[in-house]
C-alpha atoms as a PDB file:
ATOM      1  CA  UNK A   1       5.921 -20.852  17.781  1.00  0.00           C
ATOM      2  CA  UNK A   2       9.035 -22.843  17.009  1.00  0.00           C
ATOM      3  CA  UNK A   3       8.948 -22.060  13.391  1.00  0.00           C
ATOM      4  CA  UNK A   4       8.607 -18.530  14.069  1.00  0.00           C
ATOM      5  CA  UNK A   5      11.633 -18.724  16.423  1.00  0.00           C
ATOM      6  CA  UNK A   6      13.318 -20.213  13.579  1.00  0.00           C
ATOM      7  CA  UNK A   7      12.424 -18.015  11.203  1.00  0.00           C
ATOM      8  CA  UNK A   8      13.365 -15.162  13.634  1.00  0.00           C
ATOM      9  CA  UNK A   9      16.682 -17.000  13.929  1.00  0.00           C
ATOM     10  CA  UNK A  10      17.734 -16.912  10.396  1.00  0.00           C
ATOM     11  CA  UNK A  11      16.713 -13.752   9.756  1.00  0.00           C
ATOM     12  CA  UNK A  12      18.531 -12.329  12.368  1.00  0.00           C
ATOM     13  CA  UNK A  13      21.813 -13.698  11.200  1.00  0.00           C
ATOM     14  CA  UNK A  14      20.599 -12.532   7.709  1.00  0.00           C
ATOM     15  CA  UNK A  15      20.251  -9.137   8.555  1.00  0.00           C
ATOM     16  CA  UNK A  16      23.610  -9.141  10.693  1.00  0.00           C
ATOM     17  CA  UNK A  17      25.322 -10.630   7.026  1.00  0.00           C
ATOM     18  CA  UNK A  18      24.095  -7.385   5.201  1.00  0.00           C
ATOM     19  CA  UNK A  19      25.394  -4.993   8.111  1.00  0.00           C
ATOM     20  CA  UNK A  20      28.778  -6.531   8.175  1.00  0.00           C
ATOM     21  CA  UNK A  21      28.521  -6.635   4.070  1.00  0.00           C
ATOM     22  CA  UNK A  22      27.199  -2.781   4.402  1.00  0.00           C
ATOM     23  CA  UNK A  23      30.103  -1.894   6.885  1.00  0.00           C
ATOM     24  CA  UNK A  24      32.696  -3.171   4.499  1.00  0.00           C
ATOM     25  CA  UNK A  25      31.125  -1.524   1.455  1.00  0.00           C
ATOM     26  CA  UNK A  26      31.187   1.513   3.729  1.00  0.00           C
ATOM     27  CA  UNK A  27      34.742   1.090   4.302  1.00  0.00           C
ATOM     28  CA  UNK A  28      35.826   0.682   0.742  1.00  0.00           C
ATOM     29  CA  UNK A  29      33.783   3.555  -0.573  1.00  0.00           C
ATOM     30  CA  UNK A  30      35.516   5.652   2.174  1.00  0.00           C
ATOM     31  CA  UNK A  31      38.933   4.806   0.653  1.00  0.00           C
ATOM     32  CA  UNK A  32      37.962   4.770  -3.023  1.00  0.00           C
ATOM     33  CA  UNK A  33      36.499   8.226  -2.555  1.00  0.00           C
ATOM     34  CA  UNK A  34      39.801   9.816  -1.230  1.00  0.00           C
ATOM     35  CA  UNK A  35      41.611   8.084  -3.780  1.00  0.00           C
ATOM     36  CA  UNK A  36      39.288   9.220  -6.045  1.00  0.00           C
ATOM     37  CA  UNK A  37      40.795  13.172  -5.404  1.00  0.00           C
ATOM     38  CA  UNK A  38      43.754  11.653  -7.108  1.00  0.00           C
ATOM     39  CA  UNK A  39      43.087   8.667  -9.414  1.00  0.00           C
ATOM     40  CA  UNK A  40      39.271   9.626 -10.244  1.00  0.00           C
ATOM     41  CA  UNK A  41      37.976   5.467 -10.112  1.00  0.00           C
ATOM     42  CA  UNK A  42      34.204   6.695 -11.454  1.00  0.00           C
ATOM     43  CA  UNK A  43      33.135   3.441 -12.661  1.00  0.00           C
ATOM     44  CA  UNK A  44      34.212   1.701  -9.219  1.00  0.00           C
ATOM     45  CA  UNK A  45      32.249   3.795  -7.316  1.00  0.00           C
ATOM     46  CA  UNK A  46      29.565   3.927  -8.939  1.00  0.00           C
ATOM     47  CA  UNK A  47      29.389   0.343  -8.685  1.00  0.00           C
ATOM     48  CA  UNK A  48      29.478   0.089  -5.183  1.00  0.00           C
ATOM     49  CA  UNK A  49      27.232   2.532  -4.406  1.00  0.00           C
ATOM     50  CA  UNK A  50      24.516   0.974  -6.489  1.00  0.00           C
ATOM     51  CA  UNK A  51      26.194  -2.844  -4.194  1.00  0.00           C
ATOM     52  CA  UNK A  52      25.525  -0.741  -1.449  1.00  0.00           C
ATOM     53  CA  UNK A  53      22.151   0.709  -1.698  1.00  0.00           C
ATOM     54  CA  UNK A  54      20.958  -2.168  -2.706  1.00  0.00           C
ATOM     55  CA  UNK A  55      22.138  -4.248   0.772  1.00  0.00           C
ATOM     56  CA  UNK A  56      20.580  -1.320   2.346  1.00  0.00           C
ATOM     57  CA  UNK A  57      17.252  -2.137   0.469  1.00  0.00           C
ATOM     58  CA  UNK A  58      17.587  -5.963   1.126  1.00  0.00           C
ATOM     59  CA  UNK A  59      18.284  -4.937   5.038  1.00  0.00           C
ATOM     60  CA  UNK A  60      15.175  -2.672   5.186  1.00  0.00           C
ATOM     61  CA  UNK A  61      13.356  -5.645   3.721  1.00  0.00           C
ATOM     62  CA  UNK A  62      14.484  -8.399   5.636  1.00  0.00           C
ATOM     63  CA  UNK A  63      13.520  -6.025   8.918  1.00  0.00           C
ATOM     64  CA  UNK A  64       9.768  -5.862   7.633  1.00  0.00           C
ATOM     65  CA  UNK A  65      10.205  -9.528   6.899  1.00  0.00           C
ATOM     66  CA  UNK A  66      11.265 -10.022  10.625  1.00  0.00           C
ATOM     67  CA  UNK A  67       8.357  -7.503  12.099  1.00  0.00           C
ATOM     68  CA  UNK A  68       5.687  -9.568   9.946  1.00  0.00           C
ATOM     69  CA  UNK A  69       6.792 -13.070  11.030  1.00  0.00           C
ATOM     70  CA  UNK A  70       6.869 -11.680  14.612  1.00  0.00           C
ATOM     71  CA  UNK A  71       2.715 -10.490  14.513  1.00  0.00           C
ATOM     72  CA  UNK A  72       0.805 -12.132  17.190  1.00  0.00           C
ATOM     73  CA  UNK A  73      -2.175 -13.943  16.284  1.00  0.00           C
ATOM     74  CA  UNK A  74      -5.256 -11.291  17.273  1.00  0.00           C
ATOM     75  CA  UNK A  75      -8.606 -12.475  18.696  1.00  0.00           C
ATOM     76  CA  UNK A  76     -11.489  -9.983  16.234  1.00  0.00           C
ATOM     77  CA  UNK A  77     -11.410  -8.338  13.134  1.00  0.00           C
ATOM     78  CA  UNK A  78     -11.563  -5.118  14.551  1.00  0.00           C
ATOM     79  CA  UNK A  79      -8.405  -5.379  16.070  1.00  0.00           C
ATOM     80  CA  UNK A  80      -6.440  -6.914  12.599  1.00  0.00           C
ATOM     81  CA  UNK A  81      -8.153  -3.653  11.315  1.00  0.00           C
ATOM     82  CA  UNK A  82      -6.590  -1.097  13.982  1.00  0.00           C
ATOM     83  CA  UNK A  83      -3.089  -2.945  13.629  1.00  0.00           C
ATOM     84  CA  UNK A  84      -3.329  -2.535   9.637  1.00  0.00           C
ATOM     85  CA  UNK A  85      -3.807   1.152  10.136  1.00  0.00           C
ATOM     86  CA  UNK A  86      -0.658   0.928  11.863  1.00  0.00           C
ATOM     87  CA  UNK A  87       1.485  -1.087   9.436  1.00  0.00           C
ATOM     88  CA  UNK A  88       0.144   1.113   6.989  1.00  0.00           C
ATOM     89  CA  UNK A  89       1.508   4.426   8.767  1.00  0.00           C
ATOM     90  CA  UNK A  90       4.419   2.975   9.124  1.00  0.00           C
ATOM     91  CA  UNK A  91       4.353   2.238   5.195  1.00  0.00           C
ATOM     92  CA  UNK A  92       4.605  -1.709   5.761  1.00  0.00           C
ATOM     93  CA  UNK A  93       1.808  -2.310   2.711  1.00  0.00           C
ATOM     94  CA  UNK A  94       2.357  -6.314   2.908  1.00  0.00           C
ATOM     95  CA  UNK A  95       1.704  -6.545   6.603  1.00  0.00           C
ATOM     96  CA  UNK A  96      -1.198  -4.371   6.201  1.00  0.00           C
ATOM     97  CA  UNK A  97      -2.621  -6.025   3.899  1.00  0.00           C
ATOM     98  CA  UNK A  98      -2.288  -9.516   5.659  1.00  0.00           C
ATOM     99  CA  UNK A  99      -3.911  -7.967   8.632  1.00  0.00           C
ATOM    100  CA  UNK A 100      -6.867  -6.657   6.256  1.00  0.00           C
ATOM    101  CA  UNK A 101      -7.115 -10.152   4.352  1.00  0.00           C
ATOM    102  CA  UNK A 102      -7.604 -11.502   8.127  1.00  0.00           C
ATOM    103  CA  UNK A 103      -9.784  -8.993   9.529  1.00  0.00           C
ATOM    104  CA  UNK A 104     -12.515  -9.853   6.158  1.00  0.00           C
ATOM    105  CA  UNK A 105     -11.867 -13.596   6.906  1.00  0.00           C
ATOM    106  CA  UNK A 106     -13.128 -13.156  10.409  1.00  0.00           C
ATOM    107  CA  UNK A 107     -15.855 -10.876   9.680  1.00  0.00           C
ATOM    108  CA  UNK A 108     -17.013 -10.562   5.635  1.00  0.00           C
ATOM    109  CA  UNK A 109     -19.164  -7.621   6.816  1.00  0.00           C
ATOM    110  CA  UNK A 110     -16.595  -5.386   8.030  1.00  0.00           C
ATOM    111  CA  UNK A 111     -17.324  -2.649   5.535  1.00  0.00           C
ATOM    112  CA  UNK A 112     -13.702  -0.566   6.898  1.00  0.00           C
ATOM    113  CA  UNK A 113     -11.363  -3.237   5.982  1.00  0.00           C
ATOM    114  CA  UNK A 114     -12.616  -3.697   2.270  1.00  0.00           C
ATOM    115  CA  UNK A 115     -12.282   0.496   1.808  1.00  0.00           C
ATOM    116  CA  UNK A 116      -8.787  -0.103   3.380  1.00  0.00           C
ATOM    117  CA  UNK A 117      -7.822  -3.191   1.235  1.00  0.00           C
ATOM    118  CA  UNK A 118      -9.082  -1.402  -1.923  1.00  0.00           C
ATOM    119  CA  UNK A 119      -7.028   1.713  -1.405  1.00  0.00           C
ATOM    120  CA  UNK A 120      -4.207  -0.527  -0.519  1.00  0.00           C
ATOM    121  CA  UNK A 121      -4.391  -2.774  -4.244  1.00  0.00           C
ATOM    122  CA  UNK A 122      -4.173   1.168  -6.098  1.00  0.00           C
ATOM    123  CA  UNK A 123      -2.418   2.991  -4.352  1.00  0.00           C
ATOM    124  CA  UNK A 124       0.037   0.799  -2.217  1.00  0.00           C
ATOM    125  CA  UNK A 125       1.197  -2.149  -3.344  1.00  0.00           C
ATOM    126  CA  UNK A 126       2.815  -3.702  -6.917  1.00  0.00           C
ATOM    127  CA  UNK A 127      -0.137  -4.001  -9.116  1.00  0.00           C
ATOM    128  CA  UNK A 128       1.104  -7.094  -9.603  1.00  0.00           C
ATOM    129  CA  UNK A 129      -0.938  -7.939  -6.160  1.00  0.00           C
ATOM    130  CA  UNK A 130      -4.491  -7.268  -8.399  1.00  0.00           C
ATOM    131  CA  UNK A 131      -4.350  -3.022  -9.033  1.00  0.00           C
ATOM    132  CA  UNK A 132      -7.437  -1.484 -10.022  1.00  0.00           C
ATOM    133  CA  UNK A 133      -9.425  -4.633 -10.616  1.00  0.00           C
ATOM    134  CA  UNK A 134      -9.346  -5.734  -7.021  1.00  0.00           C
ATOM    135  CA  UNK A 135      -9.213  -2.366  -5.839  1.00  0.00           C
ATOM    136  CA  UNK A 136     -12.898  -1.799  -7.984  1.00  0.00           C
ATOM    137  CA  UNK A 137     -14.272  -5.458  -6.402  1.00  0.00           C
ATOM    138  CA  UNK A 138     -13.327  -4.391  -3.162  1.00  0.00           C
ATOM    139  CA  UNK A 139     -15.153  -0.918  -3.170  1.00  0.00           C
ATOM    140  CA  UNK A 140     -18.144  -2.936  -4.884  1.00  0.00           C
ATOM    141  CA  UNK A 141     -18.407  -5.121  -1.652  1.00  0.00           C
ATOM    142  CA  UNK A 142     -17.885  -1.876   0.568  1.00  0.00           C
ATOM    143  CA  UNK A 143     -20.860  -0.437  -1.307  1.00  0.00           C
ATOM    144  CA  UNK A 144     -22.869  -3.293  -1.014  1.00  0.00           C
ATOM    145  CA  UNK A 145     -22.553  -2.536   2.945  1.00  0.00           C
ATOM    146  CA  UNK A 146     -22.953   1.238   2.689  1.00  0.00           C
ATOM    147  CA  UNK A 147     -24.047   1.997  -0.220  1.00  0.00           C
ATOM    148  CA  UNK A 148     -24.546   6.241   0.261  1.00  0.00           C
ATOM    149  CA  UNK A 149     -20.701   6.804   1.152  1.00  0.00           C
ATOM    150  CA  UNK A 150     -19.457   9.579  -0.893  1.00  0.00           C
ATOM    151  CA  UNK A 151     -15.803   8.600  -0.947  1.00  0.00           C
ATOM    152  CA  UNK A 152     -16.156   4.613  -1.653  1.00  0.00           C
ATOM    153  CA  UNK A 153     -18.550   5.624  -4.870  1.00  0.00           C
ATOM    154  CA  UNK A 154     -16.020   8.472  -5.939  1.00  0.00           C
ATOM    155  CA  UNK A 155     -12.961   6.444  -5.431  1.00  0.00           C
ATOM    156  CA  UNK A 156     -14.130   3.304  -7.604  1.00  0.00           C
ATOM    157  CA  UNK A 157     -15.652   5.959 -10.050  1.00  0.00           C
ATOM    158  CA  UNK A 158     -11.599   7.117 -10.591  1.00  0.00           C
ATOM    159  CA  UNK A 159     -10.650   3.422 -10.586  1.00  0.00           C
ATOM    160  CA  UNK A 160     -13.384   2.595 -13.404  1.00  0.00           C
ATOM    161  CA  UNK A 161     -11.829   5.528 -15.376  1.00  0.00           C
ATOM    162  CA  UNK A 162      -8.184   3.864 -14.709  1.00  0.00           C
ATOM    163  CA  UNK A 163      -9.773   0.703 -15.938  1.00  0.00           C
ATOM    164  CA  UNK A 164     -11.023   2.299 -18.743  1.00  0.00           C
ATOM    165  CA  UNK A 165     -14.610   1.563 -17.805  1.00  0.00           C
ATOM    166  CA  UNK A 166     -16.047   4.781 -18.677  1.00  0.00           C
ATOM    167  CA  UNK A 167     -19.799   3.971 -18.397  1.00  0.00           C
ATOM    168  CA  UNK A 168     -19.363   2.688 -15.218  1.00  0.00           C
ATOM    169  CA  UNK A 169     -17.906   5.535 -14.219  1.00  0.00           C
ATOM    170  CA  UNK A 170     -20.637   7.657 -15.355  1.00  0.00           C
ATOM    171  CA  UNK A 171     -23.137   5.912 -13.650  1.00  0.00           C
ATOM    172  CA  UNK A 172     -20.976   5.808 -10.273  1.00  0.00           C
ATOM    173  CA  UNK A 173     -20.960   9.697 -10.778  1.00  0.00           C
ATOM    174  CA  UNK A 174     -24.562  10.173 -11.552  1.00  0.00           C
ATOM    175  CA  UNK A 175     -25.129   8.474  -8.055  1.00  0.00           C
ATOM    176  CA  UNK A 176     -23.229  10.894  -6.541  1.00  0.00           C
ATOM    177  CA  UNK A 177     -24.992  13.415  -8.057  1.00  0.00           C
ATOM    178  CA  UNK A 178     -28.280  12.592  -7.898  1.00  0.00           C
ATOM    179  CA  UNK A 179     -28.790   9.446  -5.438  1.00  0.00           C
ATOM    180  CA  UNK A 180     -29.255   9.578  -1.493  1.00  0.00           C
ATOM    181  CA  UNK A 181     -25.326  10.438  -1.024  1.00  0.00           C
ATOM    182  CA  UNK A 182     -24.115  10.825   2.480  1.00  0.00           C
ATOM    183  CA  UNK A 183     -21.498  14.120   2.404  1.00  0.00           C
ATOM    184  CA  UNK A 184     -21.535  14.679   5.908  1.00  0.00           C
ATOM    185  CA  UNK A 185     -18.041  13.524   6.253  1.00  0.00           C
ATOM    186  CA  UNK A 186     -17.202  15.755   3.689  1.00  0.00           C
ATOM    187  CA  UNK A 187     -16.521  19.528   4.370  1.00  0.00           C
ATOM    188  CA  UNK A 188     -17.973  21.380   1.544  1.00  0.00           C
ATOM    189  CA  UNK A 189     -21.074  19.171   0.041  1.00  0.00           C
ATOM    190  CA  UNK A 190     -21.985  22.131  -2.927  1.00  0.00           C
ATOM    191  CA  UNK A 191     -17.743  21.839  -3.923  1.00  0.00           C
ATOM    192  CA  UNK A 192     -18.175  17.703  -3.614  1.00  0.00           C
ATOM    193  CA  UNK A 193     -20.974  18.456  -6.166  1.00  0.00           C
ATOM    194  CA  UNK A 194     -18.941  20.403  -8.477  1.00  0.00           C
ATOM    195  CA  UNK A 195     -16.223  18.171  -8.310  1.00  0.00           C
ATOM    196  CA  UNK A 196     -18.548  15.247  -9.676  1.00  0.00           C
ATOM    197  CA  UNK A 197     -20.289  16.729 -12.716  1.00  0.00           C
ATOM    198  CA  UNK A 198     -16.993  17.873 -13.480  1.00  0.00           C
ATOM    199  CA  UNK A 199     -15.496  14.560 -13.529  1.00  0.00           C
ATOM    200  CA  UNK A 200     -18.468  13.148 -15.082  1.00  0.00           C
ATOM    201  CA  UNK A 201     -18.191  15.607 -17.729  1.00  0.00           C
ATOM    202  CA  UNK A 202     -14.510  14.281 -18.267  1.00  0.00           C
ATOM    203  CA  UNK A 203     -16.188  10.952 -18.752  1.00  0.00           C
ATOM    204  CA  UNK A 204     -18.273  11.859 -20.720  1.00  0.00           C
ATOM    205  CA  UNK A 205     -15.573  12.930 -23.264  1.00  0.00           C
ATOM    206  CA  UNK A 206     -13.296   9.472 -23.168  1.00  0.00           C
END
């Protein structure tokens, strides 16, 4: 608790720094930009616009940094799930994927939070963070819990294909097609259909 207070504590005063630095960028962009009717100053204003989005960028991120230092420790997996879906609505990727890294820890047979990771590593974050390799392990474990879920196969089929892992692909599409697939959460199975032996086709051609 005391290093959280802490760390709220200095990054309170950090994110007070940037609005006072923001403000006074503000300021000077307000008086550059009338004299710019007269003396036309491009360059300088260019310049601090680009000083001044970026404190904007280093506020929004030192905010995020405050709301993820400030998460309460949760008691089930379930519920580092649900708050994930939150962080992720609200676009806070890291968070959300802390949450999701949590929610496997406490339970490795939580099928939701591996779909949610995966999507997370390519879609979300940096692929820095792992991309379409962790994104393809993490379906593989999802799959391993349930393995007739039409989205989880189709998704890491796409992945394989981003990975260049064509036969895998194939095979991930021939499941589709002809294995015991569950479409009931999907709204037009015969279209579902169609969409796989068209993208296997595609496959087929790399």
């Amino acid at each position: 608790v005391q290093t959280l207070q802490q760390q709220q504590t200095s990054l309170t005063e950090q994110i007070q720094q940037m609005r006072r630095e923001h403000d006074d960028l503000t300021n000077r962009l307000a008086v550059l930009s009338d004299a710019n009717r007269r003396l036309d100053p491009t360059a300088e204003l260019l310049k601090l616009r680009s000083q001044s989005g970026m404190l904007r960028q280093q506020l929004a991120d030192s905010s995020n940094a405050k709301a993820h230092s400030e998460q309460p420790p949760l008691s089930s997996a379930q519920e580092y799930c649900e708050r994930a879906t939150r962080h992720h609505i609200n676009h806070e990727y890291e968070a959300e994927l802390d949450d999701l890294n949590k929610a496997i820890a406490m339970d490795p047979k939580l099928a939701d939070a591996f779909f949610g990771r995966g999507s997370l590593y390519a879609m979300d974050l940096p692929k820095s963070f792992g991309g379409y390799e962790k994104a393809v392990a993490d379906l593989s474990r999802f799959l391993e819990l349930k393995p007739d879920d039409c989205a989880a196969r189709h998704n890491r089929a796409l992945w394989y294909e981003q990975l260049n892992q064509f036969d895998n692909a194939i095979a991930d599409y021939t499941a589709l097609i002809e294995g015991n697939t569950d479409f009931s959460h999907v709204g037009n199975k015969d279209k579902q259909l169609a969409l796989e032996y068209h993208y296997r086709g595609r496959a087929y051609q790399w």
